[in-house]
C-alpha atoms as a PDB file:
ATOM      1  CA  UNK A   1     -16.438   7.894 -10.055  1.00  0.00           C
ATOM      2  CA  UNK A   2     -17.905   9.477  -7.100  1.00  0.00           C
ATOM      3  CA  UNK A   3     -16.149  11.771  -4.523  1.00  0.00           C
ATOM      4  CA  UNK A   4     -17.254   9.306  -1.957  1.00  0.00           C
ATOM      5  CA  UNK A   5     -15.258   6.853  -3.107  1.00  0.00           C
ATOM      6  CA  UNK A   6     -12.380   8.776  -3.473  1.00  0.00           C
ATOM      7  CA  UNK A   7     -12.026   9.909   0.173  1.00  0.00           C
ATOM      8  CA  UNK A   8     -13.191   6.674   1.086  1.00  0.00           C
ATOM      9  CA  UNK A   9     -10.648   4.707  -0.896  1.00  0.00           C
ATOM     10  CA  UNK A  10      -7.474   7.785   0.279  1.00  0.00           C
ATOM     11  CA  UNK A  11      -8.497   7.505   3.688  1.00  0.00           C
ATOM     12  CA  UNK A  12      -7.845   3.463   3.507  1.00  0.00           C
ATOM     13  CA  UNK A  13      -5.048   4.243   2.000  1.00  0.00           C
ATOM     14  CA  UNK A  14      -3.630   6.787   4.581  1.00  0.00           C
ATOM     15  CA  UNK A  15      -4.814   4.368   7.417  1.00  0.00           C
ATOM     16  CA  UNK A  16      -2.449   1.750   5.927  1.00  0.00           C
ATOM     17  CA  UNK A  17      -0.007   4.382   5.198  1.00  0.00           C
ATOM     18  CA  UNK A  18      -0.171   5.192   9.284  1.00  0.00           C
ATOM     19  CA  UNK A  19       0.291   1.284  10.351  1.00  0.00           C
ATOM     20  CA  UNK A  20       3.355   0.983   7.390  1.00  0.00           C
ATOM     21  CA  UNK A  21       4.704   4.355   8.922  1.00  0.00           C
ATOM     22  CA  UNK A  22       5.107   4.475  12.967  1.00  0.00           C
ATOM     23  CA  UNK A  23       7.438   1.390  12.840  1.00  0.00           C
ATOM     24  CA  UNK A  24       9.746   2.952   9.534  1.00  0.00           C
ATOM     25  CA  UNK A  25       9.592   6.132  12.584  1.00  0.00           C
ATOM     26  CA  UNK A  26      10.355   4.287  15.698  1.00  0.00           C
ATOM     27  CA  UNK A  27      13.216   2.482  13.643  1.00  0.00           C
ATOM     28  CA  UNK A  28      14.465   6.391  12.967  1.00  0.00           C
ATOM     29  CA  UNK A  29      14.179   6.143   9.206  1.00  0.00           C
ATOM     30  CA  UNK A  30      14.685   9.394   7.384  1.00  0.00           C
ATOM     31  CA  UNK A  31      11.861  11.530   6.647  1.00  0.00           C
ATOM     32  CA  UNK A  32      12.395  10.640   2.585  1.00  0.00           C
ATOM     33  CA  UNK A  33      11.635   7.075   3.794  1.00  0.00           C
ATOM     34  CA  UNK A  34       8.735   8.117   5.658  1.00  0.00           C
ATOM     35  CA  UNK A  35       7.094   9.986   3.833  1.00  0.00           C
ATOM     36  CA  UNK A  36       7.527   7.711   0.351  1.00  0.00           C
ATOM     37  CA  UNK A  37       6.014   4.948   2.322  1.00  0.00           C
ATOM     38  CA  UNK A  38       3.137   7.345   3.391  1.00  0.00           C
ATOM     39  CA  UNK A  39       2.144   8.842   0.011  1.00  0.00           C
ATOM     40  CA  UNK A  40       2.840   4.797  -1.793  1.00  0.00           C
ATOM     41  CA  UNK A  41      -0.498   4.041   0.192  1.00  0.00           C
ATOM     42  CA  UNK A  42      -2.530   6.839  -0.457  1.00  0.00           C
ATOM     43  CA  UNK A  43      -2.012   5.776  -4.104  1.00  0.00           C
ATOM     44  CA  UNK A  44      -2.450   2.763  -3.663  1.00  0.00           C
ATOM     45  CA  UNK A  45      -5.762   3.031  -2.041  1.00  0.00           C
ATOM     46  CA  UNK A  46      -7.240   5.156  -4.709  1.00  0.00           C
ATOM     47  CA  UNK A  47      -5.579   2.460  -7.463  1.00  0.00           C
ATOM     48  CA  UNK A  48      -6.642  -0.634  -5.990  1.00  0.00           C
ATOM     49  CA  UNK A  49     -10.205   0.840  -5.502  1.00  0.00           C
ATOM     50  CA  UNK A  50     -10.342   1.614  -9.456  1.00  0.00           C
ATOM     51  CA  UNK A  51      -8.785  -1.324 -10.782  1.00  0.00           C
ATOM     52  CA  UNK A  52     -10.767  -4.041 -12.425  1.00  0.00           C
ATOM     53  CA  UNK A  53      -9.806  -7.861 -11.729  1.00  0.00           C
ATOM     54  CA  UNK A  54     -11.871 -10.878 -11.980  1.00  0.00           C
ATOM     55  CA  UNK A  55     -10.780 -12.085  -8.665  1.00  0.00           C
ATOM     56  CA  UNK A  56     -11.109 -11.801  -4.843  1.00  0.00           C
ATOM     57  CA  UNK A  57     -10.740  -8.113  -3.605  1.00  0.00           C
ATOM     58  CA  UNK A  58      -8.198  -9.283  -1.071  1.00  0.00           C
ATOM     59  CA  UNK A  59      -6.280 -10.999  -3.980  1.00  0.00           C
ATOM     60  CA  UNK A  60      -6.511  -7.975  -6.502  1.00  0.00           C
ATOM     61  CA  UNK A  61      -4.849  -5.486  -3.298  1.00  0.00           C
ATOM     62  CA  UNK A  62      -2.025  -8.114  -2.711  1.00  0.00           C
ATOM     63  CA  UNK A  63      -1.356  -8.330  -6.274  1.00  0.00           C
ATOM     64  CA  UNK A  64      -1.557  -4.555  -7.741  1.00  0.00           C
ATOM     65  CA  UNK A  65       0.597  -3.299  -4.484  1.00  0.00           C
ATOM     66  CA  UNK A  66       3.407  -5.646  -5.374  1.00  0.00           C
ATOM     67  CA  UNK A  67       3.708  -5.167  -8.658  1.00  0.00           C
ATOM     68  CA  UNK A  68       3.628  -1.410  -7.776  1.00  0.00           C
ATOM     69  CA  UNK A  69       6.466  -2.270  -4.949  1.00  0.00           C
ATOM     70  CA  UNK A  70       9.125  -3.690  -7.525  1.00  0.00           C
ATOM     71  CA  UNK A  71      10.865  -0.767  -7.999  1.00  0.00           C
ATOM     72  CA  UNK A  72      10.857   0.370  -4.481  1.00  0.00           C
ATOM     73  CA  UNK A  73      12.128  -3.225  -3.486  1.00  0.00           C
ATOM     74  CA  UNK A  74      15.121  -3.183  -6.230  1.00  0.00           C
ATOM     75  CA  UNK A  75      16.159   0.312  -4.828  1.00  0.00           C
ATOM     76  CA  UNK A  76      16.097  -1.071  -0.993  1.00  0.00           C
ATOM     77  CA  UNK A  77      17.908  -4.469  -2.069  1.00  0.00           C
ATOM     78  CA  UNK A  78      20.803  -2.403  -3.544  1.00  0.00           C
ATOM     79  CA  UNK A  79      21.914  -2.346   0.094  1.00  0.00           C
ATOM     80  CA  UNK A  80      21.459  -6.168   0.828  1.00  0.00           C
ATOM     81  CA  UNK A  81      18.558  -8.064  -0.219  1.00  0.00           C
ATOM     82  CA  UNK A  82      17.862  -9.151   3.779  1.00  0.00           C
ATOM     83  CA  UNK A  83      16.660  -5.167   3.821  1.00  0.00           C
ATOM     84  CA  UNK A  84      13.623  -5.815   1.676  1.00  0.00           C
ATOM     85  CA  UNK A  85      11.723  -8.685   3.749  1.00  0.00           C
ATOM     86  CA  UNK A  86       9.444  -6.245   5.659  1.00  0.00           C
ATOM     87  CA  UNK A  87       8.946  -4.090   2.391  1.00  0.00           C
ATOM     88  CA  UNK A  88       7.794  -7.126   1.135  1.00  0.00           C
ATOM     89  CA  UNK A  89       6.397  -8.714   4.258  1.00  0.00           C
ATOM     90  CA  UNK A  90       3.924  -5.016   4.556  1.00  0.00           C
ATOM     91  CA  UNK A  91       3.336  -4.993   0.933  1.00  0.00           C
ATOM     92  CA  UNK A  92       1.465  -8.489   0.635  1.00  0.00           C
ATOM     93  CA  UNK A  93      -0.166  -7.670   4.399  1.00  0.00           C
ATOM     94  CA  UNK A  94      -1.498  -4.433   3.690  1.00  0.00           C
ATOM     95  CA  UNK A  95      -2.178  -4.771   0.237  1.00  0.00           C
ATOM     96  CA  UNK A  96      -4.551  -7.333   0.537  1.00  0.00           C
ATOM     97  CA  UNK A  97      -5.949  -5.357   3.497  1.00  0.00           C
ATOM     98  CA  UNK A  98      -6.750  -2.477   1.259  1.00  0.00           C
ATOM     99  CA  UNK A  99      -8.330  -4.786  -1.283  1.00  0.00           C
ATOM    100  CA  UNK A 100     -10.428  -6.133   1.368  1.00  0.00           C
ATOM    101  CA  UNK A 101     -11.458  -3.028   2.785  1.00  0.00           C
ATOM    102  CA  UNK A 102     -11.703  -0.963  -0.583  1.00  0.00           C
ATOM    103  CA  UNK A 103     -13.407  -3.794  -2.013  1.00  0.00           C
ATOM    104  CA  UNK A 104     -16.576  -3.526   1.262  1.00  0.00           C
ATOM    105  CA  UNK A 105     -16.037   0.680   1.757  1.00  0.00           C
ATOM    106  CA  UNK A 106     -14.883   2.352  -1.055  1.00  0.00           C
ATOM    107  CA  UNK A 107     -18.100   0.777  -3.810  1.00  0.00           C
ATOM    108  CA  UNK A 108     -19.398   3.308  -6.461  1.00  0.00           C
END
């Protein structure tokens, strides 16, 4: 793996991080929450970029960032499962948004 892709596939991630972030702040989340959501889409750019599916790019980002949100969204349902639609909601959106993109930007 090149270092090219690395930054490429982080900086996706932290641009998707950014868009999941300023409404958590403007809501007046705590920092915790801020920050989890942050770093969650770093990783996820640099994961969905090096995992290997035989299907769409889009697809592949939706499907590895949800099954990577499960135990986020158990943990936020504990308070009432109505609190976990836009976890969800953001999860599917920019998951398959980081496919997409890591699938045309981030390429060895």
């Amino acid at each position: 793996m090149n270092s090219r892709k690395i930054l490429c596939s982080i900086g996706i991630g932290a641009i998707a991080g950014i868009i999941d972030v300023v409404p958590m702040m403007i809501q007046g989340l705590d920092i915790y929450s801020d920050v989890s959501a942050f770093v969650f889409w770093l990783v996820m750019g640099f994961i969905i970029s090096n995992v290997s599916l035989p299907i769409k790019n889009w697809l592949k980002g939706m499907i590895v960032a949800s099954i990577s949100a499960i135990p986020i969204i158990i943990l936020v349902s504990a308070k009432g499962l109505i609190n976990a639609v836009p976890i969800i909601a953001m999860t599917l959106i920019l998951g398959s948004l980081l496919g997409y993109l890591t699938g045309k930007y981030a390429k060895n």
